[in-house]
C-alpha atoms as a PDB file:
ATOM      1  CA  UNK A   1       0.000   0.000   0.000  1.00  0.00           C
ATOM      2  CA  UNK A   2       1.381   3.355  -1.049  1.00  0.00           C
ATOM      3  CA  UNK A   3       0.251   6.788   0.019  1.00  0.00           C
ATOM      4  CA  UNK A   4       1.077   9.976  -1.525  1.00  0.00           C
ATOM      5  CA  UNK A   5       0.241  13.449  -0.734  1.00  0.00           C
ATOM      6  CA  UNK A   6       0.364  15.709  -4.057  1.00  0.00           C
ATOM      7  CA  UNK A   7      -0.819  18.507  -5.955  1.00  0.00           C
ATOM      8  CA  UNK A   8      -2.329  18.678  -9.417  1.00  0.00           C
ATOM      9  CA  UNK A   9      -2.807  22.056 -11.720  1.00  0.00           C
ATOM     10  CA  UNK A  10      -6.013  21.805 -12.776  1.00  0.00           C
ATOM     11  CA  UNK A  11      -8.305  24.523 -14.531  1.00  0.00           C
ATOM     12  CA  UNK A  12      -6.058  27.072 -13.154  1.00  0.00           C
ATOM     13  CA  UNK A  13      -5.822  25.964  -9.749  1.00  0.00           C
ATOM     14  CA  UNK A  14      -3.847  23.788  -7.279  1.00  0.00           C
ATOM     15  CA  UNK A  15      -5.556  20.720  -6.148  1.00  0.00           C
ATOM     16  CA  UNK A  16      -4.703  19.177  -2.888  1.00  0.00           C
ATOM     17  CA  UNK A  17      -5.001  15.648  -2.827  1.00  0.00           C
ATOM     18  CA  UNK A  18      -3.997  12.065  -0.795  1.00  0.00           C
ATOM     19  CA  UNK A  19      -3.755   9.451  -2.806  1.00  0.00           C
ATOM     20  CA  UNK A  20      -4.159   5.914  -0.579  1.00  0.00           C
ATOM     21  CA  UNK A  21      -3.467   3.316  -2.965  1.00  0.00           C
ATOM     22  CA  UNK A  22      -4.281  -0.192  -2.401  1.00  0.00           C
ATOM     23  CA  UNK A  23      -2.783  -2.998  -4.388  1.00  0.00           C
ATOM     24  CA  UNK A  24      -5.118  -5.733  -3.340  1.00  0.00           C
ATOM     25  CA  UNK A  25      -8.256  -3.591  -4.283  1.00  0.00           C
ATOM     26  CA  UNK A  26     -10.105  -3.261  -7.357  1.00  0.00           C
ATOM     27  CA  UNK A  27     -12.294  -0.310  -6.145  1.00  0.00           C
ATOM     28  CA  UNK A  28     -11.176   3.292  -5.278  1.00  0.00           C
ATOM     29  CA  UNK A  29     -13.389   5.692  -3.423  1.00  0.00           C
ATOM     30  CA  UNK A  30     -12.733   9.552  -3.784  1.00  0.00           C
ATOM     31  CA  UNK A  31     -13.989  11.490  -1.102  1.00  0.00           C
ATOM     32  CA  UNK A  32     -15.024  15.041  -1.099  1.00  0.00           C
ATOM     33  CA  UNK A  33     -15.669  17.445   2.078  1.00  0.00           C
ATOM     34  CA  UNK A  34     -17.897  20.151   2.889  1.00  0.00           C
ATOM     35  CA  UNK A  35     -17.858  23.808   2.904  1.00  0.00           C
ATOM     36  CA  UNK A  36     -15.303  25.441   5.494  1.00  0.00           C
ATOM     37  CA  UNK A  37     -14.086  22.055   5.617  1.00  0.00           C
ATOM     38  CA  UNK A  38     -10.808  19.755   4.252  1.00  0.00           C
ATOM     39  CA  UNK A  39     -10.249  16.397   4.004  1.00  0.00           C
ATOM     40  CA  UNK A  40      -9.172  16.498   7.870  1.00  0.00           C
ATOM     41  CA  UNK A  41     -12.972  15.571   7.978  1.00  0.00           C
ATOM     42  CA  UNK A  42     -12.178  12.577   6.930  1.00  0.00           C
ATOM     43  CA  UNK A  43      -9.761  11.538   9.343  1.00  0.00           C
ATOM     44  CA  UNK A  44     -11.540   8.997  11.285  1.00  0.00           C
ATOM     45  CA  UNK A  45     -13.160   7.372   8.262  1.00  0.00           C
ATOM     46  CA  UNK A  46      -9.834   7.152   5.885  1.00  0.00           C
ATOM     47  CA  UNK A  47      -7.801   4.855   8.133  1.00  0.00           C
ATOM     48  CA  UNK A  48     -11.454   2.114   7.942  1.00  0.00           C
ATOM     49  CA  UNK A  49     -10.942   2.588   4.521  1.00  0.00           C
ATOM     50  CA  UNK A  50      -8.146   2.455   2.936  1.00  0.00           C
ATOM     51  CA  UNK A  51      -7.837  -1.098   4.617  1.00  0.00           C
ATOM     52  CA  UNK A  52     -10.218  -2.618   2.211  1.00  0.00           C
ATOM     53  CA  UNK A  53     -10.224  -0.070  -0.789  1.00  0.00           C
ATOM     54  CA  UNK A  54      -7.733   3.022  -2.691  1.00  0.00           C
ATOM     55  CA  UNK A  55      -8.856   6.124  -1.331  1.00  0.00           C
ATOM     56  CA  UNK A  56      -8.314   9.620  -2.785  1.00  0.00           C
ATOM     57  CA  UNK A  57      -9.073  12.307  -0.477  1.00  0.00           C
ATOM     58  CA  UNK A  58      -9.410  15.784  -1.531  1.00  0.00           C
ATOM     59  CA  UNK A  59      -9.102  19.320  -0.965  1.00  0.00           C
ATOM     60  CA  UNK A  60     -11.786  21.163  -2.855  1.00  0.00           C
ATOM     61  CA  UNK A  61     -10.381  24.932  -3.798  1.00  0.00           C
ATOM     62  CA  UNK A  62     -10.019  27.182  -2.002  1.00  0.00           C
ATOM     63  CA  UNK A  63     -10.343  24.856   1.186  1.00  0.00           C
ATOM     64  CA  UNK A  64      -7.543  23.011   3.043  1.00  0.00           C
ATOM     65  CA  UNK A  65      -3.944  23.082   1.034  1.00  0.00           C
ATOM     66  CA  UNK A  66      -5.330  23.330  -2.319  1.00  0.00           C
ATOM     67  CA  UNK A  67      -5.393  26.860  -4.538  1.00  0.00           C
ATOM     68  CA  UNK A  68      -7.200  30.148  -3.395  1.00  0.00           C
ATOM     69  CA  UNK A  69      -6.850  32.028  -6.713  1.00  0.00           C
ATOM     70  CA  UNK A  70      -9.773  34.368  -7.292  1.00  0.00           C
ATOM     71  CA  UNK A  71      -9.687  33.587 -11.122  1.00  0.00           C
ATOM     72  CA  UNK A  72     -11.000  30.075 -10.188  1.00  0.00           C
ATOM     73  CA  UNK A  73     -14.912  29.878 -10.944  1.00  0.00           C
ATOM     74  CA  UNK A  74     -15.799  28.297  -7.781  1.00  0.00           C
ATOM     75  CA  UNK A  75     -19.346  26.518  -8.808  1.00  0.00           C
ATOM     76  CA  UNK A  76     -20.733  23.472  -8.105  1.00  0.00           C
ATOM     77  CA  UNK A  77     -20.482  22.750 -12.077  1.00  0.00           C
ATOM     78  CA  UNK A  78     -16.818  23.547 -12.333  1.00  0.00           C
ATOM     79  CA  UNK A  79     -15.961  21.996  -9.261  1.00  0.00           C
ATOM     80  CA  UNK A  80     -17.007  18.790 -10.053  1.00  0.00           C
ATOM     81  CA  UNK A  81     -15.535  19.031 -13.836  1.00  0.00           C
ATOM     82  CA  UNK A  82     -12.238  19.465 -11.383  1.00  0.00           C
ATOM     83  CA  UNK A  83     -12.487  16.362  -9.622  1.00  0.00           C
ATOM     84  CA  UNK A  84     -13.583  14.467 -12.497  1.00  0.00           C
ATOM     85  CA  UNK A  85     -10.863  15.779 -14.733  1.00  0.00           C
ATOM     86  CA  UNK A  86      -8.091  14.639 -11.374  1.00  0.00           C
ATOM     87  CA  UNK A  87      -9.753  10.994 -11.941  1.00  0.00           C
ATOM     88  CA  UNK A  88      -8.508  11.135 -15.420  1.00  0.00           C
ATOM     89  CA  UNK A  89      -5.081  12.288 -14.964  1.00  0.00           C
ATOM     90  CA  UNK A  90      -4.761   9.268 -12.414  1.00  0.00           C
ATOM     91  CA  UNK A  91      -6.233   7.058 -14.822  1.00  0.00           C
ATOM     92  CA  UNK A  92      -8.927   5.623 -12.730  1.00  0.00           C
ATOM     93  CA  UNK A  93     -12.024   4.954 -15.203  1.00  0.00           C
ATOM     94  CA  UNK A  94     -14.416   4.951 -12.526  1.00  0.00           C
ATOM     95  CA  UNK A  95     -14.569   5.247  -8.325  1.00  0.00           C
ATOM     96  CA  UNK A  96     -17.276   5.679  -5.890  1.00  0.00           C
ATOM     97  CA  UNK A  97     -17.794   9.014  -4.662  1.00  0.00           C
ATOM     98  CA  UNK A  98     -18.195   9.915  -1.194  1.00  0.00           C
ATOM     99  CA  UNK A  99     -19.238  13.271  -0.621  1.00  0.00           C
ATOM    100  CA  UNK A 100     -20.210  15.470   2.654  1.00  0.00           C
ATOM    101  CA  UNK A 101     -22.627  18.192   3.143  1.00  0.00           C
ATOM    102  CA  UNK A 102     -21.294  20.412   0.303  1.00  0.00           C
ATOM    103  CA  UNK A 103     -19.300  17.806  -0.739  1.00  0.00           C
ATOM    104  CA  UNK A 104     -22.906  15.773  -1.595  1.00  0.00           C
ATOM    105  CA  UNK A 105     -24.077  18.499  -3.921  1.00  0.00           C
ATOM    106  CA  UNK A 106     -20.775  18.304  -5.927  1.00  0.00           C
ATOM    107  CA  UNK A 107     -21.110  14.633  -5.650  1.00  0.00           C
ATOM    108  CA  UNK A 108     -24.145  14.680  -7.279  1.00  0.00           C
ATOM    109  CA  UNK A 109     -23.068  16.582 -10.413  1.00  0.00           C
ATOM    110  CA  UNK A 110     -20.545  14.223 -11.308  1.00  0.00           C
ATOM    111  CA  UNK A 111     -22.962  11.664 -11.176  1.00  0.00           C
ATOM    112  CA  UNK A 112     -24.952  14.246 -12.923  1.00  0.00           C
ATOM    113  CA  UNK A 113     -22.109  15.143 -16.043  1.00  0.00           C
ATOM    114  CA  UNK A 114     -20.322  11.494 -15.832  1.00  0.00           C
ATOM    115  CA  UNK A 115     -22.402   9.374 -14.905  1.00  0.00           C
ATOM    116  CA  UNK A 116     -20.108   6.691 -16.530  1.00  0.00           C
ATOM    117  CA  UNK A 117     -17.261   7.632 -14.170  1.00  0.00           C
ATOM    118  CA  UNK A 118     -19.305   7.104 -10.788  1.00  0.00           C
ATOM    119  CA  UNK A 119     -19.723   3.382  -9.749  1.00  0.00           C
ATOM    120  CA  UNK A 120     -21.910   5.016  -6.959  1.00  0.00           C
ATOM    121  CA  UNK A 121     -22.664   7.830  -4.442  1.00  0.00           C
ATOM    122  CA  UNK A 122     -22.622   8.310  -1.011  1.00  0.00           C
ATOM    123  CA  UNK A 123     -24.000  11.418   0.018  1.00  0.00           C
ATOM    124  CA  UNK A 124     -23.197  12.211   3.921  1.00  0.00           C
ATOM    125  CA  UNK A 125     -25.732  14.918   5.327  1.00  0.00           C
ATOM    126  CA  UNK A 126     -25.435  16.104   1.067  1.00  0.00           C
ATOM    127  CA  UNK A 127     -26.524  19.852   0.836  1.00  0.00           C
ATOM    128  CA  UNK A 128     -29.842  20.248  -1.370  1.00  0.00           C
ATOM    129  CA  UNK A 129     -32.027  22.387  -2.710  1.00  0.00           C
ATOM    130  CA  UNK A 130     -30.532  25.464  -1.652  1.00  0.00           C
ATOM    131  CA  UNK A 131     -31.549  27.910  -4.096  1.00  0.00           C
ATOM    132  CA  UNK A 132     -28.588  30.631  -5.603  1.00  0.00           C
ATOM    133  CA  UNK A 133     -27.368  33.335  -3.162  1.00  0.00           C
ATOM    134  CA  UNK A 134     -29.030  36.866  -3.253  1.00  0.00           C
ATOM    135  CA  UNK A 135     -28.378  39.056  -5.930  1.00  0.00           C
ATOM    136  CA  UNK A 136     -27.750  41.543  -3.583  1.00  0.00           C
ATOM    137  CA  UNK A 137     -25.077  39.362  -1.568  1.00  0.00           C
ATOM    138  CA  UNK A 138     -23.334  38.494  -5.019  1.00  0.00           C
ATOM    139  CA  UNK A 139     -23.329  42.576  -5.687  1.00  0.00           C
ATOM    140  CA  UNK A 140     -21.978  43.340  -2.191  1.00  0.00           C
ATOM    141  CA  UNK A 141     -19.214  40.744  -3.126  1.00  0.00           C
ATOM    142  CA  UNK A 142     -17.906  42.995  -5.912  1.00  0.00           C
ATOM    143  CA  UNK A 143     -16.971  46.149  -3.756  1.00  0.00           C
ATOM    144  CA  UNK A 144     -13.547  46.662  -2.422  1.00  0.00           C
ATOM    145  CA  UNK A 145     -12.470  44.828   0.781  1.00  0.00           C
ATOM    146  CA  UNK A 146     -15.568  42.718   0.590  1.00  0.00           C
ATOM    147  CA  UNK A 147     -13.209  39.718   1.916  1.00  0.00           C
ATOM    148  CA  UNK A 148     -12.675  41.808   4.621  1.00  0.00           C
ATOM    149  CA  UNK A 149     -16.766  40.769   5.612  1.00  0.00           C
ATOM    150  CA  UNK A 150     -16.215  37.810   4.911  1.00  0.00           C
ATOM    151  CA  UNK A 151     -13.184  37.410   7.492  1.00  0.00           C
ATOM    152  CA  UNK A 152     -15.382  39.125  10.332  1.00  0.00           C
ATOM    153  CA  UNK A 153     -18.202  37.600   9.881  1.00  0.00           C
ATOM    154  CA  UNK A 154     -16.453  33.793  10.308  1.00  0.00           C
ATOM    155  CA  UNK A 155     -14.546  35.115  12.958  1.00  0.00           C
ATOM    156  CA  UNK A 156     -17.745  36.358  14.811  1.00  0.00           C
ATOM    157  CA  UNK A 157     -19.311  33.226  15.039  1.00  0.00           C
ATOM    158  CA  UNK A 158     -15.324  31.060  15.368  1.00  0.00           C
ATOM    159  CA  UNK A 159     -14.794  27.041  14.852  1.00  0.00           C
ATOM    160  CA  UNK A 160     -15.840  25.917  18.131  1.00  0.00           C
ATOM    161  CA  UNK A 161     -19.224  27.419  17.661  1.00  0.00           C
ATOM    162  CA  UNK A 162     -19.799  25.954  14.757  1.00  0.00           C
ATOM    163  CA  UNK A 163     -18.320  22.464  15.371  1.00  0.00           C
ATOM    164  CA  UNK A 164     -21.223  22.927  18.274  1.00  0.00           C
ATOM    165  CA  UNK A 165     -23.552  23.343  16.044  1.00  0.00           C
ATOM    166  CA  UNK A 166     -22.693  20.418  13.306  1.00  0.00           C
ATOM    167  CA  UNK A 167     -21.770  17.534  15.968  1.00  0.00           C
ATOM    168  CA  UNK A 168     -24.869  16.054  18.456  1.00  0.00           C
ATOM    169  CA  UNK A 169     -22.143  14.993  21.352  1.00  0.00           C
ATOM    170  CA  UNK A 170     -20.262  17.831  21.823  1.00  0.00           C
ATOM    171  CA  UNK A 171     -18.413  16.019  24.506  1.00  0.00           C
ATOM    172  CA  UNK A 172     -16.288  15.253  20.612  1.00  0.00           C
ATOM    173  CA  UNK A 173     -15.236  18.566  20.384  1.00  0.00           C
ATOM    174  CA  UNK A 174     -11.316  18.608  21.555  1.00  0.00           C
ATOM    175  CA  UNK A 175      -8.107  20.748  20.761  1.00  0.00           C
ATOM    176  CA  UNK A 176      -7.232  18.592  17.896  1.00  0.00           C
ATOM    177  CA  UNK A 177     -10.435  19.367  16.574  1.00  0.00           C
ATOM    178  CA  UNK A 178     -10.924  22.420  16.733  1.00  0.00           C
ATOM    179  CA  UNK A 179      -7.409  23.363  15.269  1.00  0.00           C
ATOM    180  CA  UNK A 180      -7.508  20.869  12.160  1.00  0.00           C
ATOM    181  CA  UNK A 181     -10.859  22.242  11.196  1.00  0.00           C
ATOM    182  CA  UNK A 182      -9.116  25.881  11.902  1.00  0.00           C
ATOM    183  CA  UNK A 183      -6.008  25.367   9.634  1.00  0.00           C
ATOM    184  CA  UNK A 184      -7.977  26.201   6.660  1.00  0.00           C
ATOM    185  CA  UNK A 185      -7.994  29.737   7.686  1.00  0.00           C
ATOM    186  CA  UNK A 186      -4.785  30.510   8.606  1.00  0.00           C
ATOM    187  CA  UNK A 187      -3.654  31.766   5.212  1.00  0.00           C
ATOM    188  CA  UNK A 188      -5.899  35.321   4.333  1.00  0.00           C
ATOM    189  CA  UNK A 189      -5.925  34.288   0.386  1.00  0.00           C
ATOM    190  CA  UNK A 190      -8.952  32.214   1.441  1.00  0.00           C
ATOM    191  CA  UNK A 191     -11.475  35.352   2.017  1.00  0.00           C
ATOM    192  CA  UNK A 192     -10.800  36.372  -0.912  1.00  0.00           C
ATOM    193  CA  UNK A 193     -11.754  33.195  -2.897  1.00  0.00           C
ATOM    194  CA  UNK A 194     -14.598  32.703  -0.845  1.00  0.00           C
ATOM    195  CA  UNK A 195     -16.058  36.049  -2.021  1.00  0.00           C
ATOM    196  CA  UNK A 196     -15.704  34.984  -5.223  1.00  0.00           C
ATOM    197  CA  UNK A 197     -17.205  31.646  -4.224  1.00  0.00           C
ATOM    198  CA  UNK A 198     -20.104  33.885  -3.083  1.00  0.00           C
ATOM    199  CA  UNK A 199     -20.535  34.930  -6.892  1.00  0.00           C
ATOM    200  CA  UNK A 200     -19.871  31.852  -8.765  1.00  0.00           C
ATOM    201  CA  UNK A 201     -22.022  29.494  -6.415  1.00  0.00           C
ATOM    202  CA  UNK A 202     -24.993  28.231  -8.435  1.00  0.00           C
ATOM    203  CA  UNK A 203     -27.899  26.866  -7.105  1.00  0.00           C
ATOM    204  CA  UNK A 204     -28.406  22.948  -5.547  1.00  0.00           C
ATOM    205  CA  UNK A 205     -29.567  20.864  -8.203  1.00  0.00           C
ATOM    206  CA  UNK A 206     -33.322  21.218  -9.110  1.00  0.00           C
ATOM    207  CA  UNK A 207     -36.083  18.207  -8.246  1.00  0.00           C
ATOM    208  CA  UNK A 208     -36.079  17.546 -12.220  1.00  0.00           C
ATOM    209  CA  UNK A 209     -32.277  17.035 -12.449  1.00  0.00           C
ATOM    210  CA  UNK A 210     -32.298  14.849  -9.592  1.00  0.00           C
ATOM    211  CA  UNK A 211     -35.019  12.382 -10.869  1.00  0.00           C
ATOM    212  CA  UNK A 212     -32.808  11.763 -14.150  1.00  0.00           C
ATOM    213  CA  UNK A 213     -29.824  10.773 -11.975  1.00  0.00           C
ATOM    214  CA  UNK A 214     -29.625   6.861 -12.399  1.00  0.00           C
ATOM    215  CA  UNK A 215     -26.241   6.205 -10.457  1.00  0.00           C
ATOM    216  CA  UNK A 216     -27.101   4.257  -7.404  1.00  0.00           C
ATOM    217  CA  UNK A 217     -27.014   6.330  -4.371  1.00  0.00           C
ATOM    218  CA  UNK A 218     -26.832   5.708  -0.161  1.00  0.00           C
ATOM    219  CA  UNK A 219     -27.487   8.214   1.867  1.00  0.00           C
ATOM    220  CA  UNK A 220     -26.629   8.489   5.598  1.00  0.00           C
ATOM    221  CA  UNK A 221     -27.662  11.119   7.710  1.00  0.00           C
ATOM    222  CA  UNK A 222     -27.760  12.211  11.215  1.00  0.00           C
ATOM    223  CA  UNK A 223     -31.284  11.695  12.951  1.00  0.00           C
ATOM    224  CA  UNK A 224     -30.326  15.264  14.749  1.00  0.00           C
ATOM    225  CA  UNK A 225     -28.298  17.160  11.803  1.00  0.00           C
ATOM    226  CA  UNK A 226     -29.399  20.807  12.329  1.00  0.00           C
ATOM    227  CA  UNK A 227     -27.815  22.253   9.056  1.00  0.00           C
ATOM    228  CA  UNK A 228     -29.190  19.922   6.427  1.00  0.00           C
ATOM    229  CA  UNK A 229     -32.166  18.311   8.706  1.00  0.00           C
ATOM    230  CA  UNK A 230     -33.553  14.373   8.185  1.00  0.00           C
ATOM    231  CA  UNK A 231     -36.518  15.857   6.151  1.00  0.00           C
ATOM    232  CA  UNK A 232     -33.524  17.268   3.344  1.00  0.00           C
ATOM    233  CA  UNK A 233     -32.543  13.566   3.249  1.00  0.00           C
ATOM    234  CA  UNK A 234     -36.305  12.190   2.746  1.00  0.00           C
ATOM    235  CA  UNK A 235     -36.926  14.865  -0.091  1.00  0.00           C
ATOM    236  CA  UNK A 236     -33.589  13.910  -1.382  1.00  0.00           C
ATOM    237  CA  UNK A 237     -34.169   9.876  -1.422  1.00  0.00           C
ATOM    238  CA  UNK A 238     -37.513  10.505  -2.760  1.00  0.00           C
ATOM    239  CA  UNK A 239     -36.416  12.686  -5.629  1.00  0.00           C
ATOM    240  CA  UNK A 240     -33.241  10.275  -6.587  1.00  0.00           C
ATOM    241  CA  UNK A 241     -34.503   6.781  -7.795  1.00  0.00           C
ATOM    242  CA  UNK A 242     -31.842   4.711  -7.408  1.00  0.00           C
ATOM    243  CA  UNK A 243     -31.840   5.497  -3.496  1.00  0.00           C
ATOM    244  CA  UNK A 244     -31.439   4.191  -0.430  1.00  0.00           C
ATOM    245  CA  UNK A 245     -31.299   6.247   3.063  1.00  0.00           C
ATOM    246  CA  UNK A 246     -29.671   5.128   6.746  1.00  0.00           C
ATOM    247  CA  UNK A 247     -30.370   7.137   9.146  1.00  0.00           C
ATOM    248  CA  UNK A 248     -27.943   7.688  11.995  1.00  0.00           C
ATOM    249  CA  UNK A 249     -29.008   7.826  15.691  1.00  0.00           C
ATOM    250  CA  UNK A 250     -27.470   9.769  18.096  1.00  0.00           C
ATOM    251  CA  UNK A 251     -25.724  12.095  15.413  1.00  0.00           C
ATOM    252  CA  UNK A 252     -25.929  15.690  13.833  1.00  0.00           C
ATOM    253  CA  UNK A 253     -24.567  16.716  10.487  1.00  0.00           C
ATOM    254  CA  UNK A 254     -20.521  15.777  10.784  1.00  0.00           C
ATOM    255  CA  UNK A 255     -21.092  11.856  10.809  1.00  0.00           C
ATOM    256  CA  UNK A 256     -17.862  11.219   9.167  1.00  0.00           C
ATOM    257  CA  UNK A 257     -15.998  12.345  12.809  1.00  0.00           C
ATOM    258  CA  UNK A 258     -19.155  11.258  14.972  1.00  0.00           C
ATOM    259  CA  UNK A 259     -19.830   7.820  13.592  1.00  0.00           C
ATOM    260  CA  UNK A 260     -16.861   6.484  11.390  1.00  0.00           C
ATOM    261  CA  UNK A 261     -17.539   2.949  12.292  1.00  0.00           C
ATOM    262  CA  UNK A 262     -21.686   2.835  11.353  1.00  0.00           C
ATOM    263  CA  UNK A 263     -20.635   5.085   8.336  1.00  0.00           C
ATOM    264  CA  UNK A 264     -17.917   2.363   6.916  1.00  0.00           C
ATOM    265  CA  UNK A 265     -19.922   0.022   7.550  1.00  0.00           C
ATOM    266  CA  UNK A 266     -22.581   1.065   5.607  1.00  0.00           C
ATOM    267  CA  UNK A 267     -20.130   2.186   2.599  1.00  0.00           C
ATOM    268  CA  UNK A 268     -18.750  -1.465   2.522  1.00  0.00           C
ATOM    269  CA  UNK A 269     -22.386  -3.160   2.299  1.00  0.00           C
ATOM    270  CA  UNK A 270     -23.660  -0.848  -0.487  1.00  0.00           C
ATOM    271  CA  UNK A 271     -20.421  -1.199  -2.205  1.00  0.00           C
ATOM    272  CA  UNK A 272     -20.817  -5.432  -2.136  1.00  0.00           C
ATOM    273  CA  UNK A 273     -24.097  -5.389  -2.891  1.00  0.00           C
ATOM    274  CA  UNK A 274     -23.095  -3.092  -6.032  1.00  0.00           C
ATOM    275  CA  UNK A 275     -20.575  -5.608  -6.588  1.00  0.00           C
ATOM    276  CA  UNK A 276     -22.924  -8.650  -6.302  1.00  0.00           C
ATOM    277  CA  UNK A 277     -25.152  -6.828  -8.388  1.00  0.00           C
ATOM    278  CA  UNK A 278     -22.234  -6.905 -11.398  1.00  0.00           C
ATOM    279  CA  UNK A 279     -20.522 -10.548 -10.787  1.00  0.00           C
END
């Protein structure tokens, strides 16, 4: 088993990623964080996997070590051409995709625009249906020092007020915690790119878009997530028809750190049922 930690220029931009490569495995898995997030999300869950499976694990701009330019469209669209285009360059035809909160939505359009390249979904908590910022938020975004707003108003409300707020147990919430999930903004460049994030971020994918969406998909959510809640996950299994949701007791919305064990497990039984499904 190798592991390598690299980056990749890709439409313009540095991506981060950590490349887990297993030699006795014919299936990789990519996953793909949420939003003020990095792959240190992942951190419980990659060490389960990467026993049974490759795993590729990456940053999505401008998030965790990968780029912050502000020439960088950061949409949902273009972000997923980014990962799909990083599949290609390491030559892997096809992976399952493992995507949280944000990471869901951009998930779902690479299932959406390469559908061939996704042997399947997993959608943890996935953002949906969140209609396009305010046209008067993506104005604001264009005046000078904007970032600046940006930088106050995640300061105001800090990391360990929102890891409150995303984890059920907060007896979970230690040092190590709090400063991996801090490291991301460390370096200023990010405010920047997130204003521009604020411009370029399209809407979720619409209930028609969804229903033509054939890849087979699990979701797992918390039973107590308070930023996407269970009823998100209902629409959402209703609206994709290959489906299946697990619900999660005793968690909130960051069930990759809260329940790595329940969530592998469930990974590895959709993946050998897909697998059955194909012998």
């Amino acid at each position: 088993m190798t592991e390598v930690g690299a980056i990749q220029q890709i439409n313009g931009t540095e991506l981060y990623y950590e490349y887990h490569q297993n030699e006795d495995s014919e299936e990789t898995i990519l996953l793909i964080h949420g939003f003020l997030s990095s792959s240190f999300s992942f951190r419980q869950l990659v060490p389960l996997l990467k026993k049974e499976y490759s795993v590729i694990s990456v940053d999505i701009p401008p998030f965790g070590k990968s780029g912050k330019t502000t020439t960088f469209k950061y949409s949902y669209h273009n972000m997923a051409k980014t990962v799909l285009q990083l599949l290609n360059i390491l030559g892997i035809q096809q992976a399952f995709v493992i995507g949280h909160s944000m990471g869901g939505q951009i998930s779902l359009n690479m299932a959406h625009l390469k559908p061939a390249a996704i042997k399947g979904a997993v959608l943890l908590c996935s953002s949906s249906y969140l209609k396009r910022i305010k046209n008067s938020m993506r104005y604001s975004s264009y005046l000078p020092f904007f970032h600046h707003y940006v930088k106050l108003y995640l300061a105001r409300s800090g990391v360990e007020e929102n890891l409150n707020r995303v984890v059920y147990n907060a007896q979970l919430i230690d040092k190590e915690m709090i400063d991996g999930y801090m490291q991301p903004f460390l370096n200023n460049d990010i405010f920047k790119a997130l204003t521009r994030m604020i411009r370029d971020r399209e809407g979720d994918l619409p209930t028609e878009i969804l229903q033509t969406i054939r890849v087979p998909c699990l979701l797992i959510w918390g039973e107590h997530d308070r930023v996407v809640p269970l009823h998100v996950g209902k629409r959402l299994h209703k609206d994709l028809p290959n489906s299946k949701l697990v619900v999660l007791k005793d968690a909130g919305h960051l069930v990759p750190e809260e329940k790595p064990e329940e969530v592998h497990h469930h990974i590895k039984s959709f993946i050998s049922s897909l697998e059955q499904v194909h012998v």
